[in-house]
C-alpha atoms as a PDB file:
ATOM      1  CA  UNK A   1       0.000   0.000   0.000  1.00  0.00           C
ATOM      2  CA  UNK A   2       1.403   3.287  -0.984  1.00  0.00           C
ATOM      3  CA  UNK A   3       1.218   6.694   1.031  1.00  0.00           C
ATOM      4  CA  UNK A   4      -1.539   9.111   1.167  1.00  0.00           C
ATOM      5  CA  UNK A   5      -0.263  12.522   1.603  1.00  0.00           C
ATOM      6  CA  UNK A   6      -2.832  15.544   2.923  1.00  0.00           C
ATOM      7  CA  UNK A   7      -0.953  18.626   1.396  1.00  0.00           C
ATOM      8  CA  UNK A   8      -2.701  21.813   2.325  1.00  0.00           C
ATOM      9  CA  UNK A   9      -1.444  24.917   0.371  1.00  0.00           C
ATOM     10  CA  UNK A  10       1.972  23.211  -0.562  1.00  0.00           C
ATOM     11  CA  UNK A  11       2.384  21.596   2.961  1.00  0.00           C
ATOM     12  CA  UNK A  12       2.283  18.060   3.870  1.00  0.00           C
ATOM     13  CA  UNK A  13      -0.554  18.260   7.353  1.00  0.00           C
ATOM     14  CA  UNK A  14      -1.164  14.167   7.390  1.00  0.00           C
ATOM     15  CA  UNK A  15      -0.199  11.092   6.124  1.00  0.00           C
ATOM     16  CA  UNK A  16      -1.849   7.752   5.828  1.00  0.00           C
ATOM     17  CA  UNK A  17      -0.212   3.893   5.108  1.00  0.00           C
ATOM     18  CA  UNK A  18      -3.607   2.096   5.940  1.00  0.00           C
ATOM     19  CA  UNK A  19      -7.539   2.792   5.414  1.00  0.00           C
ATOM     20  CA  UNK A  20      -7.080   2.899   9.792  1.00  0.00           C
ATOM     21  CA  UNK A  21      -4.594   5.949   9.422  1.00  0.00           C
ATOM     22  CA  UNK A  22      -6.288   7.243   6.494  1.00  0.00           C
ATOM     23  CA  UNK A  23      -9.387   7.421   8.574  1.00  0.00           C
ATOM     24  CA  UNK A  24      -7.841   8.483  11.830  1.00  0.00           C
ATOM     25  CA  UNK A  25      -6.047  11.316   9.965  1.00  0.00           C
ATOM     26  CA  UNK A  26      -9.394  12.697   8.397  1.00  0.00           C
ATOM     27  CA  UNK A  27     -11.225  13.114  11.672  1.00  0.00           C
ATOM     28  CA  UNK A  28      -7.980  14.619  12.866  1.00  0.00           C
ATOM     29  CA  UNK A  29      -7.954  17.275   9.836  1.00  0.00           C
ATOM     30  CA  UNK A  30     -11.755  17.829   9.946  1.00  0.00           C
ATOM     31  CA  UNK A  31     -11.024  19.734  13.537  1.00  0.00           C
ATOM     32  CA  UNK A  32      -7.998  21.111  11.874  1.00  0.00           C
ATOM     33  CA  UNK A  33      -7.741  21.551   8.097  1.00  0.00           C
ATOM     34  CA  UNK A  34     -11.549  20.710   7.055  1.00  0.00           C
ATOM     35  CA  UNK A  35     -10.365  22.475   3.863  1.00  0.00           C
ATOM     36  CA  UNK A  36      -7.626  20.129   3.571  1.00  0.00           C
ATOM     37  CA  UNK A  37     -10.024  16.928   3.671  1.00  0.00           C
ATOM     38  CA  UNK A  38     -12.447  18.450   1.175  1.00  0.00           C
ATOM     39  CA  UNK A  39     -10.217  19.251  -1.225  1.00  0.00           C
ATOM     40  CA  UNK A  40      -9.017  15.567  -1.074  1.00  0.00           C
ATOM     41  CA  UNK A  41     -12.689  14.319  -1.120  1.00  0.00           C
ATOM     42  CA  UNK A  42     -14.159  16.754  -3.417  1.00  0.00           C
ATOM     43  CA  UNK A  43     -10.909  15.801  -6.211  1.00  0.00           C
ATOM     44  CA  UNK A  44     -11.578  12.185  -5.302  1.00  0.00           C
ATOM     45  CA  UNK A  45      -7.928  11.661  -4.616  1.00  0.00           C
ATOM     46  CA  UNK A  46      -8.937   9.918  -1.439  1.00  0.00           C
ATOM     47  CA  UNK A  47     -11.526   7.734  -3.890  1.00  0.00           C
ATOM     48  CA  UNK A  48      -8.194   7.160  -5.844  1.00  0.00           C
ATOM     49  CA  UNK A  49      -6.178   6.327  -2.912  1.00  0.00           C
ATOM     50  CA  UNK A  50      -8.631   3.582  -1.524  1.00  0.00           C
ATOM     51  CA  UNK A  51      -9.125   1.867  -4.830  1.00  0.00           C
ATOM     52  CA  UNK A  52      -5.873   1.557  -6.052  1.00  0.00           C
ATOM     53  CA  UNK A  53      -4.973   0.143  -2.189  1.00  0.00           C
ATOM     54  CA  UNK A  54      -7.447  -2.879  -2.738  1.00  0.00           C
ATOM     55  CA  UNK A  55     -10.771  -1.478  -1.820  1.00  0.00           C
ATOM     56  CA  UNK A  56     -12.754  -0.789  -4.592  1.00  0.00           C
ATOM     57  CA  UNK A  57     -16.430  -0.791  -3.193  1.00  0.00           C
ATOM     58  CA  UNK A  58     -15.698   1.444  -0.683  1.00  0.00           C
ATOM     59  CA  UNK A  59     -13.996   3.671  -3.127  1.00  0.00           C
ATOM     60  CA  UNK A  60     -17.319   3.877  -5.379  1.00  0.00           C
ATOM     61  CA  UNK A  61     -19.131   4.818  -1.818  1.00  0.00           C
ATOM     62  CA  UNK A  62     -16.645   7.921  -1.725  1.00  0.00           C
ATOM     63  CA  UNK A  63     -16.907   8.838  -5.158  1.00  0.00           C
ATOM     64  CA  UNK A  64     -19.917   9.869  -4.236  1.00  0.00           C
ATOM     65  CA  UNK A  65     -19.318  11.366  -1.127  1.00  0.00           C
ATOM     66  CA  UNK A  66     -21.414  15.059  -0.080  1.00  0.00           C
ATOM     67  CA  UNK A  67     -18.002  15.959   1.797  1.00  0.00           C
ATOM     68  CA  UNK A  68     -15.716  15.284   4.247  1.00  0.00           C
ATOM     69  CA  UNK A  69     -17.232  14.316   7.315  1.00  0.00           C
ATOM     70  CA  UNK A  70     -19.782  11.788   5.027  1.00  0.00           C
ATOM     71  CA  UNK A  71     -16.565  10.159   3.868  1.00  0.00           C
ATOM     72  CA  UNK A  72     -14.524   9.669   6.793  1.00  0.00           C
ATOM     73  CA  UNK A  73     -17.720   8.051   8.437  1.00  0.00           C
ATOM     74  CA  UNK A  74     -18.156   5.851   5.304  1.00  0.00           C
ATOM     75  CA  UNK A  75     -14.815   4.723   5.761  1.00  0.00           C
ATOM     76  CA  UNK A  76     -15.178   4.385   9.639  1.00  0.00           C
ATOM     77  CA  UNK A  77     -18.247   1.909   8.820  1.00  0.00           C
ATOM     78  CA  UNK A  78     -16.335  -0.120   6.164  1.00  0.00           C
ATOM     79  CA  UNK A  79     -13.432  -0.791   8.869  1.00  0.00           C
ATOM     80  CA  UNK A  80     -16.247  -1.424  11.618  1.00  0.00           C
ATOM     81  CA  UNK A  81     -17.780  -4.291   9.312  1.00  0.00           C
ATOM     82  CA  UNK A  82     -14.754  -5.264   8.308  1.00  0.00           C
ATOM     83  CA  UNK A  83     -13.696  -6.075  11.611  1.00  0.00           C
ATOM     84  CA  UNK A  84     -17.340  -7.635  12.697  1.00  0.00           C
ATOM     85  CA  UNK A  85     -16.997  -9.646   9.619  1.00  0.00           C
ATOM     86  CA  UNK A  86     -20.613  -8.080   8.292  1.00  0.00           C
ATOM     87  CA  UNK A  87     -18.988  -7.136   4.775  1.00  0.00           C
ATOM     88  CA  UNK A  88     -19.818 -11.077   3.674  1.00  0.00           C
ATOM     89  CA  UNK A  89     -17.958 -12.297   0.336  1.00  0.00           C
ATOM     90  CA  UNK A  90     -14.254 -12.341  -0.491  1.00  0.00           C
ATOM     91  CA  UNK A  91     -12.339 -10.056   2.382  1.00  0.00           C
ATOM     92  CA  UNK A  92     -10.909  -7.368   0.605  1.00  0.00           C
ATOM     93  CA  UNK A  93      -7.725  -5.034   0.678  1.00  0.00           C
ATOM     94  CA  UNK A  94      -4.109  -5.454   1.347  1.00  0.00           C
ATOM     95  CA  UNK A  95      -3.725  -7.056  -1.885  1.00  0.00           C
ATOM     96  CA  UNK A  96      -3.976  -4.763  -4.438  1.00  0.00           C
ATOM     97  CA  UNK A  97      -7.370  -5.513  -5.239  1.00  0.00           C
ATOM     98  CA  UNK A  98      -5.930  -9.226  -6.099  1.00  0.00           C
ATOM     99  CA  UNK A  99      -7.908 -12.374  -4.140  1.00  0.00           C
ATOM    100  CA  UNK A 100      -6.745 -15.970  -4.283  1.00  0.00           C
ATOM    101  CA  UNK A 101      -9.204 -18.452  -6.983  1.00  0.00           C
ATOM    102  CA  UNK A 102     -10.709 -15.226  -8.215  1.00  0.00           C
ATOM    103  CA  UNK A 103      -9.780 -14.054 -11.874  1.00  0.00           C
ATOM    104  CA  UNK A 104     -11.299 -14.488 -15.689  1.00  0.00           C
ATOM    105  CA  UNK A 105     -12.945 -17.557 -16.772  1.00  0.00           C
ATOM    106  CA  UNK A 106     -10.738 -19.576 -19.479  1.00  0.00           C
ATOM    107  CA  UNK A 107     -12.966 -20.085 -22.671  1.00  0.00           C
ATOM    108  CA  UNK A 108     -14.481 -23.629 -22.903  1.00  0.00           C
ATOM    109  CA  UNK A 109     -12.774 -25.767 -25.778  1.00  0.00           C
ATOM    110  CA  UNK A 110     -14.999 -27.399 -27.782  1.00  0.00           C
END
């Protein structure tokens, strides 16, 4: 998983390794740097981010995020069901979006 980096007017204010950080640093920057997060949301860099780190339904979810706050709790639910084991199906992330006996079907030969 790569870094996220909050910049605020040319400034690195937070950093993120994990969807945990990423969502502990939002709530952190909402009391701080709200402008910071929305930018981020709004650009769907965060959206970006989360896909391209393995997580692609929850990046749809904040593609169509109403703003920061909305996406930081969308992101505090995914990790909550994540950990409760409610999300169901294939677990997801860490992986690069990449799950063992799950790929394209071969063509039948006739």
């Amino acid at each position: 998983m790569s870094t996220f980096y909050f910049r605020s007017y040319n400034r690195t204010v937070g950093r993120a390794d994990t969807l945990e950080q990423l969502q502990k640093e939002m709530d952190r920057l909402i009391k701080e740097d709200i402008g910071c997060v929305e930018y981020h949301v709004k650009e769907g860099h965060i959206a970006f981010w989360v896909r391209s780190s393995g997580y692609p339904e929850l990046a749809n979810s904040l593609a169509r995020a109403h703003g920061s706050v909305e996406a930081s709790a969308m992101i505090k639910d995914y990790l909550n069901r994540r950990t409760t084991g409610a999300l169901g199906g294939l677990p997801q992330g860490g992986t690069r979006g990449t799950a063992t006996g799950v790929g394209p079907k071969k063509p039948r030969q006739r």
